[in-house]
N, C-alpha and C. Protein backbone atom coordinates (compact mmCIF):
# COMPACT_ATOMS: atom_id res chain seq x y z
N UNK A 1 0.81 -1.19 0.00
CA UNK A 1 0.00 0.00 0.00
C UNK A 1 0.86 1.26 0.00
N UNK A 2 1.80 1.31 0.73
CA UNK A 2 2.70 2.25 0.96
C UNK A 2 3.40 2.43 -0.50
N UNK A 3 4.12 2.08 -1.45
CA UNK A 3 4.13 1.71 -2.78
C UNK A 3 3.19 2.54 -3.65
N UNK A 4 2.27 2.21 -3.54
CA UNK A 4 1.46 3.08 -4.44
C UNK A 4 1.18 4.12 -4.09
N UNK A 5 1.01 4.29 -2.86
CA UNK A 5 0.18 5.86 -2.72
C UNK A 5 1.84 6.55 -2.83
N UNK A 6 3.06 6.58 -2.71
CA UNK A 6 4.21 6.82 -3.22
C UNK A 6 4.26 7.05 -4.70
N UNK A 7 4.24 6.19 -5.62
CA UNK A 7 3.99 5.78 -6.55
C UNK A 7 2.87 7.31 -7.05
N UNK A 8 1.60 7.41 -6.37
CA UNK A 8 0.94 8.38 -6.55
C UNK A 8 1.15 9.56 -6.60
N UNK A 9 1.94 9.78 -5.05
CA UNK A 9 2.68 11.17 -5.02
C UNK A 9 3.42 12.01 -6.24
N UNK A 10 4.56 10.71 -6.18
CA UNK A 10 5.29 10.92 -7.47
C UNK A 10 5.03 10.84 -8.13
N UNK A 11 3.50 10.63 -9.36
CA UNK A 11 3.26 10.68 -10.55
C UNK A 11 2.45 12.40 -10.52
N UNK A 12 1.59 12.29 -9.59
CA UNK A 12 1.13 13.74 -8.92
C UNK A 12 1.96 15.06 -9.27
N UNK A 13 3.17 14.91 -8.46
CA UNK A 13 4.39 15.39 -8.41
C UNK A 13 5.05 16.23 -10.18
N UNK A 14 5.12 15.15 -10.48
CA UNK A 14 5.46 15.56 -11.97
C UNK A 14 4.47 15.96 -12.91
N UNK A 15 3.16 15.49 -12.58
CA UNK A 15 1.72 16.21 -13.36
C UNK A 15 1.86 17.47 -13.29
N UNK A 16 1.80 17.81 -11.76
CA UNK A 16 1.67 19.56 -11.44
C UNK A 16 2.65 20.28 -12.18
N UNK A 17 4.19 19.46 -12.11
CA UNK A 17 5.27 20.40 -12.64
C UNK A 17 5.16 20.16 -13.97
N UNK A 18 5.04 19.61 -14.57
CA UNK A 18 4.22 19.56 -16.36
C UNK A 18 3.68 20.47 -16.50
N UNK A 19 2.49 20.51 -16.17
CA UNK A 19 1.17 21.47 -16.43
C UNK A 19 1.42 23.15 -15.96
N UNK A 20 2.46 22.84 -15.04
CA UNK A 20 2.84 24.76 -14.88
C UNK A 20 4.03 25.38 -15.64
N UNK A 21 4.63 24.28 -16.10
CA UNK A 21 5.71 24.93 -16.84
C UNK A 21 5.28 24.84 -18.54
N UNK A 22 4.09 24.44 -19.11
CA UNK A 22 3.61 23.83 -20.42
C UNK A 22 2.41 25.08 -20.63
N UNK A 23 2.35 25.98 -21.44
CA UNK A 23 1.00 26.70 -21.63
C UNK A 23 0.90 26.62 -23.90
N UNK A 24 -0.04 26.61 -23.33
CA UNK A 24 -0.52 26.63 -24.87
C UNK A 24 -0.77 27.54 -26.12
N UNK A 25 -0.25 28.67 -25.26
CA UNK A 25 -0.21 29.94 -25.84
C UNK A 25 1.07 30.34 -25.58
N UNK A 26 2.03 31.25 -26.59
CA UNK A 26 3.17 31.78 -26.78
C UNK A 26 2.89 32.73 -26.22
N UNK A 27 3.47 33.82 -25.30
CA UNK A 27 3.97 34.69 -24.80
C UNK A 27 4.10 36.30 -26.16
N UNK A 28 4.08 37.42 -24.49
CA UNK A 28 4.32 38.50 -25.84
C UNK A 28 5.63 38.30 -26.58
N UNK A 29 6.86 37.86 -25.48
CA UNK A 29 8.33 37.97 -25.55
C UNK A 29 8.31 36.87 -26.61
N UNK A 30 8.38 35.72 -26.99
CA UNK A 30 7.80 34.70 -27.81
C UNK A 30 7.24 34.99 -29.17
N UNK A 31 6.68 36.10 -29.43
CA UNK A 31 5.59 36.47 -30.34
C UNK A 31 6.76 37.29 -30.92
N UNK A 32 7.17 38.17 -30.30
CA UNK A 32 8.38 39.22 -30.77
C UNK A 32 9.45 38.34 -31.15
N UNK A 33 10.00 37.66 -30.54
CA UNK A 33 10.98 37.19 -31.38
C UNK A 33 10.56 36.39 -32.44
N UNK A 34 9.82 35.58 -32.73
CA UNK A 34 8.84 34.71 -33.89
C UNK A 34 8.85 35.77 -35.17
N UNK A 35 8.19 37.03 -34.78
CA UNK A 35 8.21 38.31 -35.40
C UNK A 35 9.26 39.15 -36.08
N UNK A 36 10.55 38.57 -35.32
CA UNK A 36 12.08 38.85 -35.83
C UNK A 36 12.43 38.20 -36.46
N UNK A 37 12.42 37.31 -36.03
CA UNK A 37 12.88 35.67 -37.12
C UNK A 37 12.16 35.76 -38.17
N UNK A 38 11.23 36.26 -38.70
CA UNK A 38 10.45 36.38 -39.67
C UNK A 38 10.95 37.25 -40.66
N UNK A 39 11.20 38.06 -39.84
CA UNK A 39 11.50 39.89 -40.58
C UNK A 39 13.30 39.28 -41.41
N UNK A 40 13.92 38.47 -39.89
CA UNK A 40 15.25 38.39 -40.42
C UNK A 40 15.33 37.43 -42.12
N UNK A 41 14.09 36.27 -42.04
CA UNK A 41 14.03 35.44 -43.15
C UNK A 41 13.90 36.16 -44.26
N UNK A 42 13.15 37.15 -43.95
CA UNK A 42 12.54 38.06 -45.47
C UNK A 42 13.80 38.45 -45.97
N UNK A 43 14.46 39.07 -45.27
CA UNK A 43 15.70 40.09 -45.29
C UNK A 43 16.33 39.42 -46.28
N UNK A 44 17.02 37.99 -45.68
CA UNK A 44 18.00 37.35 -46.35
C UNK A 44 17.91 36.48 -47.41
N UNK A 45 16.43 36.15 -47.42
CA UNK A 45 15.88 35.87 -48.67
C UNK A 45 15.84 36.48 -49.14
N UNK A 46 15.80 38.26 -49.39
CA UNK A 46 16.13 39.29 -50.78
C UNK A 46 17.55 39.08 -50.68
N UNK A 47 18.62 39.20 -49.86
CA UNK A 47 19.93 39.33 -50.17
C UNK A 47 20.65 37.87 -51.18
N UNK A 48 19.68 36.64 -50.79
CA UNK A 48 20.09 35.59 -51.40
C UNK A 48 19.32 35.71 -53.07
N UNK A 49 18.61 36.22 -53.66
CA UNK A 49 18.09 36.28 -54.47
C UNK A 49 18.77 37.54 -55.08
N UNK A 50 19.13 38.68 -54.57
CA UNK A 50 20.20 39.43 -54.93
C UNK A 50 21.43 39.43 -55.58
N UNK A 51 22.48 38.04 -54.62
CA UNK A 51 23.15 37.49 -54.97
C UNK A 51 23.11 36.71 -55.79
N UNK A 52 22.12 35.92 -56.14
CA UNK A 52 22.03 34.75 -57.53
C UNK A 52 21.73 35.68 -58.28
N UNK A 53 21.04 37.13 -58.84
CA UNK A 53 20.81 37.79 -59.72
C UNK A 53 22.33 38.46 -60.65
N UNK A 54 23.18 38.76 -59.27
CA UNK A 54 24.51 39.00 -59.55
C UNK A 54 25.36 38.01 -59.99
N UNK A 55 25.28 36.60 -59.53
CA UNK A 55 25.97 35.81 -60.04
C UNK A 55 25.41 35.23 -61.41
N UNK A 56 24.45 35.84 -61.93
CA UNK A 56 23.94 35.31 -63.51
C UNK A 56 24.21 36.28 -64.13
N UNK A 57 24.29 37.53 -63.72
CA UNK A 57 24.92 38.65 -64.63
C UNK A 57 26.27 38.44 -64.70
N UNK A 58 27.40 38.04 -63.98
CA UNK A 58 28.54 37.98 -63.91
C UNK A 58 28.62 36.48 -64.96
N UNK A 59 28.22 35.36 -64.52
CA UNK A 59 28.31 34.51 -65.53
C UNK A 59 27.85 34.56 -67.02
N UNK A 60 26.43 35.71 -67.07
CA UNK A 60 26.44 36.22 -68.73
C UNK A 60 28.08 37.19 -69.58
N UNK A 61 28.47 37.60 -68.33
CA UNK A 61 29.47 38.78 -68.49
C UNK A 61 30.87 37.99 -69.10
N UNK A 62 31.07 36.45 -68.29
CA UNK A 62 32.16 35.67 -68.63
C UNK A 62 31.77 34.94 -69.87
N UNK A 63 30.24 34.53 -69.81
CA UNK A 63 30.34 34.07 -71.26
C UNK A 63 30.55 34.60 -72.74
N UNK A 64 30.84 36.44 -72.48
CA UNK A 64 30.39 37.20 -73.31
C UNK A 64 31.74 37.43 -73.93
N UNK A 65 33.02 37.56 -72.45
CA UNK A 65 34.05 37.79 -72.71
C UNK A 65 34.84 36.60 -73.12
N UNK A 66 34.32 35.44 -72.81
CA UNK A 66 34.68 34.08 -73.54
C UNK A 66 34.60 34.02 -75.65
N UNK A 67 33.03 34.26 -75.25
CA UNK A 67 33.05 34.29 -76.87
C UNK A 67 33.67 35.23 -77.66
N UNK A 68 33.91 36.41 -77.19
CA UNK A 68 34.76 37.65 -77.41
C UNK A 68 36.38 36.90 -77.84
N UNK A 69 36.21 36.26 -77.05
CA UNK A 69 37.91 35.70 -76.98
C UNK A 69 38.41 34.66 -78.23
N UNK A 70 36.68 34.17 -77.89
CA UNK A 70 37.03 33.07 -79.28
C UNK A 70 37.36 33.81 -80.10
N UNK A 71 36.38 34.81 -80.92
CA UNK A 71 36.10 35.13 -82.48
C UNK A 71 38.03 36.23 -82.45
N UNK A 72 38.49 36.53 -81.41
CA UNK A 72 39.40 37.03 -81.37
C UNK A 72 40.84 36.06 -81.44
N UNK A 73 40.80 34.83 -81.03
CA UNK A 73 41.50 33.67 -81.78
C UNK A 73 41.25 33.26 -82.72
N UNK A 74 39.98 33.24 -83.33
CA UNK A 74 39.73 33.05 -84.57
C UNK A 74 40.39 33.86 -86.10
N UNK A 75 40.35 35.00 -85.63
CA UNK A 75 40.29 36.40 -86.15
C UNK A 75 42.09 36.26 -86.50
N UNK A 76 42.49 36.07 -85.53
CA UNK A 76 44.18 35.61 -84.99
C UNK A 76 45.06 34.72 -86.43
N UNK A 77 44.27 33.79 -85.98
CA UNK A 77 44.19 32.51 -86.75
C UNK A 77 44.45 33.01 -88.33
N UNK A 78 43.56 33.65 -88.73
CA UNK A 78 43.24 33.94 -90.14
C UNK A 78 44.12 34.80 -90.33
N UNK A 79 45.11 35.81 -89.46
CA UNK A 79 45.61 36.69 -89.93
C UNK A 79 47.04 35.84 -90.36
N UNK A 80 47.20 34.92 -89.05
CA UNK A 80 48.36 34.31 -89.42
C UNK A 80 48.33 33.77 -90.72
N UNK A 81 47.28 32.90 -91.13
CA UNK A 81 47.47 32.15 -92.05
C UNK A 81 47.72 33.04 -93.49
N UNK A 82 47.11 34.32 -93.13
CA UNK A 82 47.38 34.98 -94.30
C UNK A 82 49.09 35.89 -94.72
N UNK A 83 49.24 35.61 -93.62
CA UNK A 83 50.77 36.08 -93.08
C UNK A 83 51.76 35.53 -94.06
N UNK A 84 51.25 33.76 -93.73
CA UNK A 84 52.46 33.02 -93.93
C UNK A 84 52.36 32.52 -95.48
N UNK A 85 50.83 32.80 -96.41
CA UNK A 85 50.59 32.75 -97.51
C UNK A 85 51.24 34.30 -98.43
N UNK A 86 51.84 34.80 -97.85
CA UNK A 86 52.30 36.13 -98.57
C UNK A 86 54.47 35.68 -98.97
């Protein structure tokens, strides 16, 4: 008998401290930061979309100066050959 009503206490015991430290509603302090974290996501989701906008302009910019480069070895090419036909 002694056993259980122990047993009781201590399940008792930890009910109460559950139920006062557990609420079901967030807090103002809770709400505000939720509210930051939010604001901060927006933020860095424009800066990350910023950055990929910049890194596709920069990769149009290398492909531009790539092909630039070709028709300029190309260009190269032809002068030599006409060089060495003279």
């Amino acid at each position: 008998m002694k056993k259980s009503l122990a047993g009781y206490f201590v399940a008792g015991a930890l009910l109460a401290t559950l139920a006062t430290g557990c609420t079901s509603r967030p807090n103002a302090e809770e709400l505000k930061q939720l509210e930051d974290l939010k604001a901060e996501i927006t933020s860095l989701e424009r800066q990350i979309a910023a950055k990929q906008s910049e890194a596709a302009a920069l990769q149009k910019a290398i492909a531009d100066k790539q092909a630039q480069l070709a028709q300029c070895e190309k260009e190269k090419a032809l002068v030599q050959e006409r060089l060495k036909g003279m």
